[in-house]
Protein backbone atom coordinates (compact mmCIF):
# COMPACT_ATOMS: atom_id res chain seq x y z
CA UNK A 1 0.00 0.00 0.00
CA UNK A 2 1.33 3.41 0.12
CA UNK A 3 0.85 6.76 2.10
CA UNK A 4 -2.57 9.39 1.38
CA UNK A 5 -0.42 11.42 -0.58
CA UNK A 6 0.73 8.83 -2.69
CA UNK A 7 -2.49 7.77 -3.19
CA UNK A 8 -3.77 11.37 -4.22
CA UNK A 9 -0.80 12.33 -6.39
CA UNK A 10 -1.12 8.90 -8.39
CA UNK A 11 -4.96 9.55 -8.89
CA UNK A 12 -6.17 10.77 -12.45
CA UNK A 13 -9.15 11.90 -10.31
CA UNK A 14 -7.43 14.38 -7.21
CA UNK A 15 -4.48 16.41 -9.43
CA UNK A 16 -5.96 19.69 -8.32
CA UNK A 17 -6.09 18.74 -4.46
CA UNK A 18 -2.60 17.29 -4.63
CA UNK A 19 -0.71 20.14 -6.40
CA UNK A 20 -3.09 22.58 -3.91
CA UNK A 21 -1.66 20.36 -0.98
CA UNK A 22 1.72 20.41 -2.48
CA UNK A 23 1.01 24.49 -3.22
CA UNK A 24 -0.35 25.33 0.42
CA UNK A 25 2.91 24.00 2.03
CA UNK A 26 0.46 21.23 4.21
CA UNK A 27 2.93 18.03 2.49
CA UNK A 28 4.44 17.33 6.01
CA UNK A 29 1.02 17.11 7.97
CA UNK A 30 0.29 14.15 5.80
CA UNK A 31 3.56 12.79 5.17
CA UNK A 32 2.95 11.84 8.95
CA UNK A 33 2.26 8.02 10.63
CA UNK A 34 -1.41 9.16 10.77
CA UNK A 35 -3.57 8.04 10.84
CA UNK A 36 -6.05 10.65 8.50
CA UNK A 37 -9.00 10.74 6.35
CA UNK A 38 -8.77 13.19 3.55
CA UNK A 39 -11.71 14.55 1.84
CA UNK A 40 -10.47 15.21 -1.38
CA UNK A 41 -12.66 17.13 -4.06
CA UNK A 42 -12.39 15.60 -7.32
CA UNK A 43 -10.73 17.62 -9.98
CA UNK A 44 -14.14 18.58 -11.11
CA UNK A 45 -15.24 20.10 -7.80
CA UNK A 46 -12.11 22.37 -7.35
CA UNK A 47 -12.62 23.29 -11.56
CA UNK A 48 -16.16 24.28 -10.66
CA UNK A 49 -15.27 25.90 -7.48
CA UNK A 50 -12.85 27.60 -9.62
CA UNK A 51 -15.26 29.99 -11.12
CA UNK A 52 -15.91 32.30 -7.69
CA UNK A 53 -14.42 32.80 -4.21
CA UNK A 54 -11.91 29.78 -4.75
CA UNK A 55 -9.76 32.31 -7.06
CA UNK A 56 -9.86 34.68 -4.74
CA UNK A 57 -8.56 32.24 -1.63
CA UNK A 58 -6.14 30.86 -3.90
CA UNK A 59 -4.08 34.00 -4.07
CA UNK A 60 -4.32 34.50 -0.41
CA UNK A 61 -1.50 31.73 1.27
CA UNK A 62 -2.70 32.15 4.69
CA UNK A 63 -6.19 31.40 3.56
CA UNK A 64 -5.66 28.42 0.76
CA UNK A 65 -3.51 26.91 3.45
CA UNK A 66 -6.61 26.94 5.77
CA UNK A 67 -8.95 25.70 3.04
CA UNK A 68 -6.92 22.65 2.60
CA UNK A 69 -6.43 21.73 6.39
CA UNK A 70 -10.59 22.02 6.42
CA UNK A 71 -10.04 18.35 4.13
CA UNK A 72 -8.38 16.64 6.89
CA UNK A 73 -9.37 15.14 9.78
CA UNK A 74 -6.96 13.14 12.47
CA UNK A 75 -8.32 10.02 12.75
CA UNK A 76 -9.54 7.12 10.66
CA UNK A 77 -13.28 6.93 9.12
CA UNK A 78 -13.64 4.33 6.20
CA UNK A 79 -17.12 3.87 5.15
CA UNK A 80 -18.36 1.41 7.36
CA UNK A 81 -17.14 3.58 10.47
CA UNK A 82 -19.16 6.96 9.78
CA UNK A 83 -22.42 4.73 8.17
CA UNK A 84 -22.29 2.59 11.63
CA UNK A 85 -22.15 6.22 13.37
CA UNK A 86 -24.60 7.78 11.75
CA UNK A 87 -27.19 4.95 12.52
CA UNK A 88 -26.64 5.82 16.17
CA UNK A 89 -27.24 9.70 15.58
CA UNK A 90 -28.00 12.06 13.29
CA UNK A 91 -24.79 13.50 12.29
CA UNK A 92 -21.28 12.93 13.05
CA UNK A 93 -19.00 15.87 13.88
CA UNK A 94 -15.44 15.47 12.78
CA UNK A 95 -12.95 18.30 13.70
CA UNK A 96 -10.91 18.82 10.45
CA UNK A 97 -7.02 20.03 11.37
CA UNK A 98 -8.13 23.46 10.38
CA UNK A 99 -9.98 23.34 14.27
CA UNK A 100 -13.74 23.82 12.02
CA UNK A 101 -16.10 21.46 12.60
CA UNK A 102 -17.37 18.86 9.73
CA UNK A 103 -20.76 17.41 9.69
CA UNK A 104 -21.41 14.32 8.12
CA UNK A 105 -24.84 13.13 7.78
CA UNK A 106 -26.22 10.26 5.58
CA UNK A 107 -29.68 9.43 3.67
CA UNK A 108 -31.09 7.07 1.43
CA UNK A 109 -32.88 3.98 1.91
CA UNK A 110 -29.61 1.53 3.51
CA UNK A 111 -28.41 5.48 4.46
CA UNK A 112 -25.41 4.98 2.46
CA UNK A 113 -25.66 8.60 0.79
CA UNK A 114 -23.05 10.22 3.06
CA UNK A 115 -22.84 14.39 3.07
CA UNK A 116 -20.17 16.27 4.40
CA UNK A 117 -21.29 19.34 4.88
CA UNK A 118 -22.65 20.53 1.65
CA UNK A 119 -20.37 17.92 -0.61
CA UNK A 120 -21.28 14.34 -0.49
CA UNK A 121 -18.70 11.74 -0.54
CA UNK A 122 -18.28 10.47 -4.34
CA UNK A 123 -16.08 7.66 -3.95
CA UNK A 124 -15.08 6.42 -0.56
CA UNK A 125 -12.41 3.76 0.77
CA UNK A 126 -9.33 5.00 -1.01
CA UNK A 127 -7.23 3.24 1.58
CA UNK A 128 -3.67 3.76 2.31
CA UNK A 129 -1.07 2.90 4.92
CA UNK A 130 -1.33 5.77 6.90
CA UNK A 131 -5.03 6.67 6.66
CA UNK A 132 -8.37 6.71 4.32
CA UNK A 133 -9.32 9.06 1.09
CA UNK A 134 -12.78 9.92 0.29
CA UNK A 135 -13.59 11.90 -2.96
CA UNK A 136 -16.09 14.21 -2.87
CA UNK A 137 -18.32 17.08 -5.30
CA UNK A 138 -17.37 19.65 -3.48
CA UNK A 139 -15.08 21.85 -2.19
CA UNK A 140 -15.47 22.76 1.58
CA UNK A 141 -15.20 26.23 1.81
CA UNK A 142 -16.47 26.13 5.76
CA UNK A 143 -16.00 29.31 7.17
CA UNK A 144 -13.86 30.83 4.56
């Protein structure tokens, strides 16, 4: 297997999140034992996010830095983790390594639809050695 980062910079799907990652100077958080879960927006997401404020936090280091510690979380959550939390409760609050606050929440008739925040997970289970990668639709701006 090999580390998260490996795992996103080896993905046809997450070039934009790794070179951000790579661009925000955040390499060594994950380059850590770990374990993490990333939630990585697809290259999609960050193109559509792209078009407004993204730009605009992009150019600011401080902030992009902060937008891409909001996709991290300490911690490992594969699939089967947050869907066996979220049958016990409504949502599940992660704290991403920015310090905000993610809410997961799931729907769907096996409640297998998982949101985070307003993204939903795409493709989840990406393991690696030192943690988990979901893809998601979205970038999470939070409280950006």
């Amino acid at each position: 297997m090999s580390s998260v980062l490996d795992l996103m910079f080896s993905s046809e799907k997450l070039k934009f999140v790794a070179d951000g990652i790579k661009s925000a100077g955040i390499l060594d958080i994950l380059e850590g034992e770990g374990p993490f879960t990333v939630f990585a927006p697809t290259d999609p997401a960050v193109a559509h996010a792209a078009a407004g404020k993204f730009k605009t936090i992009q150019k600011d280091n401080e902030k992009f830095r902060n937008l891409a510690k909001c996709h991290i979380v300490r911690g490992y959550y594969p699939t089967n983790v947050i869907i066996e939390s979220l049958k016990k409760s409504d949502c599940l609050e992660l704290t991403a390594v920015c310090g905000e606050k993610l809410t997961l929440k799931s729907s769907g008739f096996f409640r297998t639809h998982i949101w985070i925040n307003d993204a939903t997970i795409v493709t989840g289970d990406l393991l690696a050695d030192n943690g988990v990668v979901h893809t998601i639709d979205a970038v999470l701006f939070l409280h950006q």
